[in-house]
PDB file of N, CA and C in Angstrom:
ATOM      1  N   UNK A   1     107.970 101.629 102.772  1.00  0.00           N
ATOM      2  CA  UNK A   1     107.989 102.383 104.007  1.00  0.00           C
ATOM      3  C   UNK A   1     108.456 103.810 103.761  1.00  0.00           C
ATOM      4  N   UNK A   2     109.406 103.880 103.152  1.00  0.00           N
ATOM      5  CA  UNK A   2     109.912 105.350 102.235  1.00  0.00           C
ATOM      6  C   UNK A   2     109.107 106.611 101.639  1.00  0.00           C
ATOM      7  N   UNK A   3     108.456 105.300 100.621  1.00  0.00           N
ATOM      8  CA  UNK A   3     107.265 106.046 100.015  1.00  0.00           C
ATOM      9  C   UNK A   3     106.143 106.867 101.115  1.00  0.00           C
ATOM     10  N   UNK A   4     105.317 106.098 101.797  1.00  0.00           N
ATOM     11  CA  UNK A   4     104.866 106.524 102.861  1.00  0.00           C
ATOM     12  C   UNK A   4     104.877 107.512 103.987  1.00  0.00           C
ATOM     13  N   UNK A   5     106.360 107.568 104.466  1.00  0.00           N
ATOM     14  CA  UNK A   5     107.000 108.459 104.986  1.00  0.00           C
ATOM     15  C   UNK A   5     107.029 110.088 103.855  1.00  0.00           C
ATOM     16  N   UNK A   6     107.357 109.635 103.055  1.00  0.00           N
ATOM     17  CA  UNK A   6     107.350 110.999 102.067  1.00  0.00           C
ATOM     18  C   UNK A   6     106.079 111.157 101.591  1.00  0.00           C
ATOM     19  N   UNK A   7     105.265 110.269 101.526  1.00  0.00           N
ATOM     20  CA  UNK A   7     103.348 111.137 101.194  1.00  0.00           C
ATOM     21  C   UNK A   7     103.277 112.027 102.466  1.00  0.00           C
ATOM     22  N   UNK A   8     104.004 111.360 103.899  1.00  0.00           N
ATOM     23  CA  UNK A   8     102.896 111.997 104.866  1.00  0.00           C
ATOM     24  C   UNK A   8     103.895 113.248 105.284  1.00  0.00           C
ATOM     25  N   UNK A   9     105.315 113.684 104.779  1.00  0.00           N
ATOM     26  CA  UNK A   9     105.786 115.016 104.685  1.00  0.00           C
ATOM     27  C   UNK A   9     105.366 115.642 103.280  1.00  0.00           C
ATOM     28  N   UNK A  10     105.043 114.989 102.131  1.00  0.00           N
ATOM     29  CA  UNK A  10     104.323 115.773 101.371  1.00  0.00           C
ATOM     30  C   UNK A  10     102.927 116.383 101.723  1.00  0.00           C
ATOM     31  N   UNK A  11     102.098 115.653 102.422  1.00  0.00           N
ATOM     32  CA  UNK A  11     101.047 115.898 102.790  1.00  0.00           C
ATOM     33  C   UNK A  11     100.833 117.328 103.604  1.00  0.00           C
ATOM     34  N   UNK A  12     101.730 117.126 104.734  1.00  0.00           N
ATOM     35  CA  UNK A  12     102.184 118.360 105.865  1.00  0.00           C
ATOM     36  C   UNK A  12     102.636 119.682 104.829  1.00  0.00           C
ATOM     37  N   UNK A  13     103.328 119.513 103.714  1.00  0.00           N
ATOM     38  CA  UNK A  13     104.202 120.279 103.301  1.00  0.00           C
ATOM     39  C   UNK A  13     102.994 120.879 102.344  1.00  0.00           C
ATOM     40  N   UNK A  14     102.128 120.394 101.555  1.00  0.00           N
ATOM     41  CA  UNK A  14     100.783 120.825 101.222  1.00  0.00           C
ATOM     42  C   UNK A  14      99.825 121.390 101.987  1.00  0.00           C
ATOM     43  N   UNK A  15      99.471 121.116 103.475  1.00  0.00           N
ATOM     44  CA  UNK A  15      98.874 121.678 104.706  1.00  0.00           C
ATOM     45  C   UNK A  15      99.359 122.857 104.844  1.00  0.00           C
ATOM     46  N   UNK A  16     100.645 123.086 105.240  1.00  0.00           N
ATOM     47  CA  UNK A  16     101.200 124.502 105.097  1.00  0.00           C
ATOM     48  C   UNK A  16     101.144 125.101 104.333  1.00  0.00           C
ATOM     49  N   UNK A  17     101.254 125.024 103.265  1.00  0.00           N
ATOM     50  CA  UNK A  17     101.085 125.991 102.082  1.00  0.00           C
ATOM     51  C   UNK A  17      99.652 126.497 102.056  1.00  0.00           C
ATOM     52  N   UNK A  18      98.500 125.539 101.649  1.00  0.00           N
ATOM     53  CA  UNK A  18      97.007 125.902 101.993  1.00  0.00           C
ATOM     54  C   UNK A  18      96.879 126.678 102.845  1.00  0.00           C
ATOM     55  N   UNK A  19      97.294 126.471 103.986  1.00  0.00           N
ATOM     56  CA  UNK A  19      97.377 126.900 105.480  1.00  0.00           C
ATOM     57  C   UNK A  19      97.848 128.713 105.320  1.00  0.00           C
ATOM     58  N   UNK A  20      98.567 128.858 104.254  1.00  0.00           N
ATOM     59  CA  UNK A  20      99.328 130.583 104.476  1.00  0.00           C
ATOM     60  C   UNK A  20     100.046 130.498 104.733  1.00  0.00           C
ATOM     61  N   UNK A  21     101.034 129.763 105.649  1.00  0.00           N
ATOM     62  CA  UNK A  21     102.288 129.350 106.173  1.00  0.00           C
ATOM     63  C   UNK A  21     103.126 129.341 105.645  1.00  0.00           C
ATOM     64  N   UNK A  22     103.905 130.083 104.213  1.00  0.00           N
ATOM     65  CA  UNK A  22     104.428 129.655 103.469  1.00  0.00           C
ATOM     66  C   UNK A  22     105.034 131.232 102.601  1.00  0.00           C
ATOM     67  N   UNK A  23     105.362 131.821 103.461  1.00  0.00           N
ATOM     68  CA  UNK A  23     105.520 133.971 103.546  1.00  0.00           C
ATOM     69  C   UNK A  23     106.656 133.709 102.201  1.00  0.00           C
ATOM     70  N   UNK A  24     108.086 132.502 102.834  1.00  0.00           N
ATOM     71  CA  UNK A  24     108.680 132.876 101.637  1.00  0.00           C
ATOM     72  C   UNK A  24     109.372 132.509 100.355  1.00  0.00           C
ATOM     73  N   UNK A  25     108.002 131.286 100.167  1.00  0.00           N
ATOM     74  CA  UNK A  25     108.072 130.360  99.686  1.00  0.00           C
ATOM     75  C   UNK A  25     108.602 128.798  99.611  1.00  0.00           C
ATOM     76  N   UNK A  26     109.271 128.982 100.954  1.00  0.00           N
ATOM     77  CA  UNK A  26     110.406 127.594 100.882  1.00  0.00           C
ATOM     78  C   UNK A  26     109.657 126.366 101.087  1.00  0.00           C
ATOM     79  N   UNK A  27     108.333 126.227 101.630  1.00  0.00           N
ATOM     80  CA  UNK A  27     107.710 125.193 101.668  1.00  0.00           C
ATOM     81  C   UNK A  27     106.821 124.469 100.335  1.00  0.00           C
ATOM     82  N   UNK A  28     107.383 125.659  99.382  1.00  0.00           N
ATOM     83  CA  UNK A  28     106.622 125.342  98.335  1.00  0.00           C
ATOM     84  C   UNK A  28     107.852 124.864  97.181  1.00  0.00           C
ATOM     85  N   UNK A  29     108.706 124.901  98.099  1.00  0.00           N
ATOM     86  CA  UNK A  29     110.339 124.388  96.603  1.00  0.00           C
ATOM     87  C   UNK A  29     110.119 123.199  97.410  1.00  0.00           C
ATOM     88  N   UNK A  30     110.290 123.206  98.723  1.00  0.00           N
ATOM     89  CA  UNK A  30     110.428 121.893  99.119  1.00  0.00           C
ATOM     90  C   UNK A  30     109.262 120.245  98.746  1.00  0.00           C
ATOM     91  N   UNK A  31     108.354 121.039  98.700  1.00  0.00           N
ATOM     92  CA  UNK A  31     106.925 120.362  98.068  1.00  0.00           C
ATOM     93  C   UNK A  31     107.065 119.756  96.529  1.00  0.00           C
ATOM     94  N   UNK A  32     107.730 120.961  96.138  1.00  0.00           N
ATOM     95  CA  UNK A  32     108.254 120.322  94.546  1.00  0.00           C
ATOM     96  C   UNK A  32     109.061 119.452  94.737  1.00  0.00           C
ATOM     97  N   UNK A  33     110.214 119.343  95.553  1.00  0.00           N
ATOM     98  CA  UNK A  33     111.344 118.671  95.952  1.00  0.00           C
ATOM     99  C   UNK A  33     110.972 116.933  96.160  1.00  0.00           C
ATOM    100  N   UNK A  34     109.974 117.259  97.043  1.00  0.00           N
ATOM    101  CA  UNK A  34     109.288 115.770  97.693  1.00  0.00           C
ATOM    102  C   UNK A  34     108.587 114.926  96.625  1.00  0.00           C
ATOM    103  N   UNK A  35     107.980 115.922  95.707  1.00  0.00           N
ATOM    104  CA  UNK A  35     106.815 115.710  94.773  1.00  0.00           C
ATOM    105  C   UNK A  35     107.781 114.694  93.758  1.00  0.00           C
ATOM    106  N   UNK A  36     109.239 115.427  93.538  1.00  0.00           N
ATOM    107  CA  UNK A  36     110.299 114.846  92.228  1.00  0.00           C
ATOM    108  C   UNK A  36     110.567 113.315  93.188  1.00  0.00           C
ATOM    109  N   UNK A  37     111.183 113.465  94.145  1.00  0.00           N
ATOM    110  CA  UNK A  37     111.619 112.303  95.079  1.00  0.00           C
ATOM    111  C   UNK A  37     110.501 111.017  94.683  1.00  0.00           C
ATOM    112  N   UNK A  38     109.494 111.310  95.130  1.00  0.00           N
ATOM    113  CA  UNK A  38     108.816 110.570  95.466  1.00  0.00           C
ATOM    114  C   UNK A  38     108.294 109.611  94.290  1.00  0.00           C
ATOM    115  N   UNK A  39     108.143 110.793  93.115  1.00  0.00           N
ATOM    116  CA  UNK A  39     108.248 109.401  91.983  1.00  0.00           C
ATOM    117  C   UNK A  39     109.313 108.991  91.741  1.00  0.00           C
ATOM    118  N   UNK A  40     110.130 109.366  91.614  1.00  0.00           N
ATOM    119  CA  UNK A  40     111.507 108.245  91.750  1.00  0.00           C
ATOM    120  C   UNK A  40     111.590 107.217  92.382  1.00  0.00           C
ATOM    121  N   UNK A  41     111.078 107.363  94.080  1.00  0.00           N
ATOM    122  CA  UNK A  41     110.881 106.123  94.281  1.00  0.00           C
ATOM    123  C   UNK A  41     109.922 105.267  93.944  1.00  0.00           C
ATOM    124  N   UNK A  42     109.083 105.744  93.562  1.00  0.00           N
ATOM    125  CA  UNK A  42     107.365 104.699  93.101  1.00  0.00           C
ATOM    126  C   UNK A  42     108.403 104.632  91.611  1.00  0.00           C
ATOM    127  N   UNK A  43     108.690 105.122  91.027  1.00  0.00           N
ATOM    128  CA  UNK A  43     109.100 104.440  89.109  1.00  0.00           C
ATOM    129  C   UNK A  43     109.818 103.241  89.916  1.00  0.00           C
ATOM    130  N   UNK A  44     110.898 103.549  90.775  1.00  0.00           N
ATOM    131  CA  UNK A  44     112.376 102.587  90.647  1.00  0.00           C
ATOM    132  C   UNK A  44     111.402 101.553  91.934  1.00  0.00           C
ATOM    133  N   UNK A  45     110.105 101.511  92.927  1.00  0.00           N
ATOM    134  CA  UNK A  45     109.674 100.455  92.961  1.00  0.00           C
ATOM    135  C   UNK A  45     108.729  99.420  92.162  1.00  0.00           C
ATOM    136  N   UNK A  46     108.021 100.339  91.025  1.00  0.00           N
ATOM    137  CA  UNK A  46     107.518  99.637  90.251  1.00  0.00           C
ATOM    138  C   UNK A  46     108.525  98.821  88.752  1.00  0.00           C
ATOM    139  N   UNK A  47     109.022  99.165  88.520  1.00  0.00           N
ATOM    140  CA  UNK A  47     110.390  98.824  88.087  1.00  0.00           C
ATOM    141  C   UNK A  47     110.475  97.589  88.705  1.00  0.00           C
ATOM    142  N   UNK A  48     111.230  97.165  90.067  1.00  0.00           N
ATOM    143  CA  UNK A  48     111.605  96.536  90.679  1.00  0.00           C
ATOM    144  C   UNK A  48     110.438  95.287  90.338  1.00  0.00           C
ATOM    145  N   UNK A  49     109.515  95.964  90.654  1.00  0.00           N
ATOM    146  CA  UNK A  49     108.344  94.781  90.890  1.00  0.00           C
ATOM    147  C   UNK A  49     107.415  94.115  89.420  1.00  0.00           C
ATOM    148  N   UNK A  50     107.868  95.458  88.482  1.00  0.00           N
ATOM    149  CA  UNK A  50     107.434  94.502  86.913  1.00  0.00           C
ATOM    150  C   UNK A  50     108.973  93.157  86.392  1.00  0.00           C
ATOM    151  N   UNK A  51     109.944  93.825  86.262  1.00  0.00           N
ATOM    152  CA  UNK A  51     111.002  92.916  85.954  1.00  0.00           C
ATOM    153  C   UNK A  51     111.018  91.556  86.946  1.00  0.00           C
ATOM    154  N   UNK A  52     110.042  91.309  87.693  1.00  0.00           N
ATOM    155  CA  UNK A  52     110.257  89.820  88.612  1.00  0.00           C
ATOM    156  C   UNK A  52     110.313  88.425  87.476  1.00  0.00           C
ATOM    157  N   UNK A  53     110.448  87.594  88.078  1.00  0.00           N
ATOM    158  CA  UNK A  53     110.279  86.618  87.198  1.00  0.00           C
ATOM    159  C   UNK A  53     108.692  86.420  87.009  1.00  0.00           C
ATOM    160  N   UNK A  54     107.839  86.423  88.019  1.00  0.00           N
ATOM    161  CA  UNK A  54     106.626  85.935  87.944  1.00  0.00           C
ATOM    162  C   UNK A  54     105.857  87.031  87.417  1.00  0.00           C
ATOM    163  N   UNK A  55     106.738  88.124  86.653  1.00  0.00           N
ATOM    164  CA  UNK A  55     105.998  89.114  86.136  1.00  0.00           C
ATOM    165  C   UNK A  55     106.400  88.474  84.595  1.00  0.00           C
ATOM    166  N   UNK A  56     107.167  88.020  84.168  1.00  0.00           N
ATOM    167  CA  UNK A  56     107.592  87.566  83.009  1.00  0.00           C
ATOM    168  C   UNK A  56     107.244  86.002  82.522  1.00  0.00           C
ATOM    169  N   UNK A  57     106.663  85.405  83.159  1.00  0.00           N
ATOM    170  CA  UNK A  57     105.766  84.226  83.138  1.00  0.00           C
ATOM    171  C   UNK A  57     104.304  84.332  82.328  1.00  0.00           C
ATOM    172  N   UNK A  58     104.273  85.700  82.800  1.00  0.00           N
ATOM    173  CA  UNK A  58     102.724  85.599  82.241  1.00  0.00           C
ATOM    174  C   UNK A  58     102.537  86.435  80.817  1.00  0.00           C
TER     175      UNK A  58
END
């Protein structure tokens, strides 16, 4: 649900920038910002979801 939430402010935060919206740059640190976040959470959920047991069965 996390993940999701942060594609669709990354998404916006990419719209603006395209858009011109973006005079003094802060939407574009923040974009990097979201961009770092966001694999962190996709590594530390895929992580989560290789170490299962029924990932180690097979």
């Amino acid at each position: 649900m996390q993940i999701a939430a942060l594609h669709g402010l990354l998404d916006f935060a990419i719209s603006e920038c395209l858009g011109g919206n973006d005079a003094d740059g802060t939407v574009l640190e923040g974009t990097v910002v979201l961009t770092r976040h966001i694999r962190r959470k996709f590594r530390h959920l895929t992580n989560a979801l290789l170490s299962g047991d029924a990932v180690k069965r097979d």
